[in-house]
Structure formats: structure tokens, C-alpha cells
C-alpha atoms as a PDB file:
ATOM      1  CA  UNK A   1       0.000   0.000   0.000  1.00  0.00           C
ATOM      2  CA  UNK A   2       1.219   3.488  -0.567  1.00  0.00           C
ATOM      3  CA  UNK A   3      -0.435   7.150  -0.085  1.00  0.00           C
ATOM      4  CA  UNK A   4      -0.737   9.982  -2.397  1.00  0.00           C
ATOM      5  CA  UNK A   5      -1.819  13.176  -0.920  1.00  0.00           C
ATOM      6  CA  UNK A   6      -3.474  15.730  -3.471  1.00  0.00           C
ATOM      7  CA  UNK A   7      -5.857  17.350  -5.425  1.00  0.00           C
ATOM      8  CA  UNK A   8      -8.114  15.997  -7.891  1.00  0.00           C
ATOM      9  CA  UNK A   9      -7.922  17.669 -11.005  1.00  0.00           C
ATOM     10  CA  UNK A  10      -9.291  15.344 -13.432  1.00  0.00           C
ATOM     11  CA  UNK A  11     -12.228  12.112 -13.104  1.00  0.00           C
ATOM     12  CA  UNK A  12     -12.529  10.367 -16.366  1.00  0.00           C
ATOM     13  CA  UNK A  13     -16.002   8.870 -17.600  1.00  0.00           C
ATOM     14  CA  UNK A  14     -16.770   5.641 -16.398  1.00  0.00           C
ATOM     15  CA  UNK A  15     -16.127   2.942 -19.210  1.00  0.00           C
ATOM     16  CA  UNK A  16     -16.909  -0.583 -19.608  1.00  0.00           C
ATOM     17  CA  UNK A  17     -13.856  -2.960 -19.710  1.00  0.00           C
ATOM     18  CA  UNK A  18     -13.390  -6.327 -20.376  1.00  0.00           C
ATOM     19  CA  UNK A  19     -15.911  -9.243 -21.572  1.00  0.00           C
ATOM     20  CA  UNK A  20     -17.747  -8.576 -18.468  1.00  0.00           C
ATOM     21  CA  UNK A  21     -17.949  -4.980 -18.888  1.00  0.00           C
ATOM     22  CA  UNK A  22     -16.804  -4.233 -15.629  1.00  0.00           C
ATOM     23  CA  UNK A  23     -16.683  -0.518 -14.727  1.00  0.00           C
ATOM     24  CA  UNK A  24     -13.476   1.525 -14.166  1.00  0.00           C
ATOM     25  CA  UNK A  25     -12.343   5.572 -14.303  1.00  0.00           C
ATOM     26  CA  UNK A  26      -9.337   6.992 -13.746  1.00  0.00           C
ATOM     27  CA  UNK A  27      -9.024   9.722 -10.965  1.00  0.00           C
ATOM     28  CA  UNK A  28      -6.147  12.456 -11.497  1.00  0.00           C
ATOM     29  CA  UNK A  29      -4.563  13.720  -8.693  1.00  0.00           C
ATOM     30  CA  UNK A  30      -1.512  16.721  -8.253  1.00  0.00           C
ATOM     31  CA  UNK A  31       0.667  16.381  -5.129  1.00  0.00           C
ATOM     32  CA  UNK A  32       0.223  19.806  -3.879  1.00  0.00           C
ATOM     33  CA  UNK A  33       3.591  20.134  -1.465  1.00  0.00           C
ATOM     34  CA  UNK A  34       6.994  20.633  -3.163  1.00  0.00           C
ATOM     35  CA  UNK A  35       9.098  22.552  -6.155  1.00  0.00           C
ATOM     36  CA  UNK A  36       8.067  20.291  -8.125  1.00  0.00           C
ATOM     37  CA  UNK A  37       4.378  18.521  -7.911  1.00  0.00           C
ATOM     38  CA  UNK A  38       3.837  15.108  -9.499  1.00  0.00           C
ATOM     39  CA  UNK A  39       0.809  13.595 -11.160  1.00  0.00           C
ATOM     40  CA  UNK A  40      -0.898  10.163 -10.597  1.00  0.00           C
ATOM     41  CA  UNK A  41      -3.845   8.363 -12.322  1.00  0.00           C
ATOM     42  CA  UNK A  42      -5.449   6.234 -10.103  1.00  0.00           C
ATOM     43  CA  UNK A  43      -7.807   3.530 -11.527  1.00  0.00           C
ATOM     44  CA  UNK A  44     -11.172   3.089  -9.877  1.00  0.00           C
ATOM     45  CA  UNK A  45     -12.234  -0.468 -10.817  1.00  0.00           C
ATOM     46  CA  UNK A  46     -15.820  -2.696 -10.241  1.00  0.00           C
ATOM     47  CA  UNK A  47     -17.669  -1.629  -7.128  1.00  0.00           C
ATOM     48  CA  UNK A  48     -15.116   0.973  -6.123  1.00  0.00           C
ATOM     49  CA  UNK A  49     -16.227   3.122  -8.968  1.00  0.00           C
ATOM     50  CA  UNK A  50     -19.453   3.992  -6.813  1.00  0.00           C
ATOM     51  CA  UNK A  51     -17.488   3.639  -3.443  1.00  0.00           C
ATOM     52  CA  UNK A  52     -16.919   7.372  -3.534  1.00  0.00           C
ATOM     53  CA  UNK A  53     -18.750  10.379  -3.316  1.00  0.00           C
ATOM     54  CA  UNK A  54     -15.957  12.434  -4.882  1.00  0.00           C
ATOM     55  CA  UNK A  55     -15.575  15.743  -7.446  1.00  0.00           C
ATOM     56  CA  UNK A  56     -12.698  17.672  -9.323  1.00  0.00           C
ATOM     57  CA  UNK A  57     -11.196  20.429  -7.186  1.00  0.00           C
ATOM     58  CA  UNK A  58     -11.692  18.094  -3.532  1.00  0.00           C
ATOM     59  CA  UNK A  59      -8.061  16.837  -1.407  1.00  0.00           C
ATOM     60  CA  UNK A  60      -7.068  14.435   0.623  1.00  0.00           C
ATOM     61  CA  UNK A  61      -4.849  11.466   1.373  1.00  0.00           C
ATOM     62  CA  UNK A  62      -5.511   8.413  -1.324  1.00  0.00           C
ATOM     63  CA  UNK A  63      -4.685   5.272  -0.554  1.00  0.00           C
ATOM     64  CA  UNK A  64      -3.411   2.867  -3.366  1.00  0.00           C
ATOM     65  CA  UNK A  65      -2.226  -0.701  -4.595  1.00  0.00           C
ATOM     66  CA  UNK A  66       0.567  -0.868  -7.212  1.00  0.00           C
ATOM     67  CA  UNK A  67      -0.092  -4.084  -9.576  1.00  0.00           C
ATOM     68  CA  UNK A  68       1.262  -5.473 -12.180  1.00  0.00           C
ATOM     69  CA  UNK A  69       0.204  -8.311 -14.579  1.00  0.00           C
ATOM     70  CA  UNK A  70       1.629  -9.852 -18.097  1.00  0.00           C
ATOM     71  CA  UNK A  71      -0.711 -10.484 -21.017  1.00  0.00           C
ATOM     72  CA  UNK A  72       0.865 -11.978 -24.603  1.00  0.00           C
ATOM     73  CA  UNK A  73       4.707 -10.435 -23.842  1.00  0.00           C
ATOM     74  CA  UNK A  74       3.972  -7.238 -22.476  1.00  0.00           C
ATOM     75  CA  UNK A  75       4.126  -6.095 -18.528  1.00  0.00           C
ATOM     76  CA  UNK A  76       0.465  -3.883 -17.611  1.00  0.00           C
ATOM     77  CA  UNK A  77       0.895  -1.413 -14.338  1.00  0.00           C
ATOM     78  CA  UNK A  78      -2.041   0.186 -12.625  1.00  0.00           C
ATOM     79  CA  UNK A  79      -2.323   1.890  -9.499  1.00  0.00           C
ATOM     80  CA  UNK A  80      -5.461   1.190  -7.792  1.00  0.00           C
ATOM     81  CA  UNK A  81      -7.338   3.511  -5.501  1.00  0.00           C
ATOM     82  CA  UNK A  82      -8.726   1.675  -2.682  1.00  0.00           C
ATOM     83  CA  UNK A  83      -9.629   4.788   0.111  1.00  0.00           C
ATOM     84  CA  UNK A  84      -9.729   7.718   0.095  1.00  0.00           C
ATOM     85  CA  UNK A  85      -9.903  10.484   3.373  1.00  0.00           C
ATOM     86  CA  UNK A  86     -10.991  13.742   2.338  1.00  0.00           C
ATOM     87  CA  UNK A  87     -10.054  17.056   4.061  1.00  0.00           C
ATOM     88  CA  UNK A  88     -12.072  18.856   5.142  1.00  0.00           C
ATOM     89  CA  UNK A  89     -13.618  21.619   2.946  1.00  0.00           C
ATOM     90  CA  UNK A  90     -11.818  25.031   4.630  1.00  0.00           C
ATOM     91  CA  UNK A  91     -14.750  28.055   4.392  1.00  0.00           C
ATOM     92  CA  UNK A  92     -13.145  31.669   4.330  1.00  0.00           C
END
């Protein structure tokens, strides 16, 4: 398990994958600490795509599974969101 702490700056439609047509979407987050932020897409995937009530422009800490599988010669990565603790919305 590993933690990303961010923004979301991008959610991608849901799509149908597979011959079961399971659901997945990717969910774009921007580290906001450092000179230099970093970018990671994190896959929502099956049941988890409804698991969360969240929208562009919310933070938090996201938790994630790195996994890796090999289909016909080539290696497949995908990071896989699994929680997700907002922060709280700050009101001026």
C-alpha cells in the first residue's frame, strides 16, 4: 500500500472494460507540497467506482495498490485507488 496526498484535477467517464464490462475511471490527482508537484492516475475499478462520493477540485490522502500483470509479452501497471480520506472543505 502506498499514499498519495493531493488534489483531484481530473475524473474520467466511467467505461466498460473487459468481456464482463466491468466498470473503471481513472481519478487524477496533483501532489500539492513541493518545487516540483507530481501527477498520478489512479484507476477506480468494479464496485469501487461507486465507493466514492468524490468531485474535481476536492483533497485528501488516497490510498493505493501498485499491480502489475503480463498479457501476450507485455508487462500492464495500474495503481489502484482503494480509500480515500478527504479534508475537510476550509470556508473563508
Amino acid at each position: 500500500m502506498s499514499t498519495f496526498k493531493g488534489k483531484i484535477i481530473e475524473l474520467t467517464p466511467v467505461e466498460k472494460v473487459g468481456e464482463k464490462e466491468y466498470p473503471k475511471r481513472l481519478v487524477i490527482i496533483e501532489e500539492q507540497q513541493g518545487q516540483y508537484p507530481q501527477t498520478a492516475a489512479l484507476e477506480l475499478f468494479g464496485d469501487k467506482v461507486d465507493k466514492f462520493n468524490m468531485n474535481e477540485g476536492d483533497s485528501g490522502e488516497f490510498d493505493y495498490n501498485i499491480s502489475s500483470r503480463e498479457a501476450n509479452g507485455r508487462w500492464y501497471v495500474s495503481l489502484q485507488l482503494w480509500r480515500w480520506k478527504a479534508e475537510p472543505e476550509q470556508k473563508f
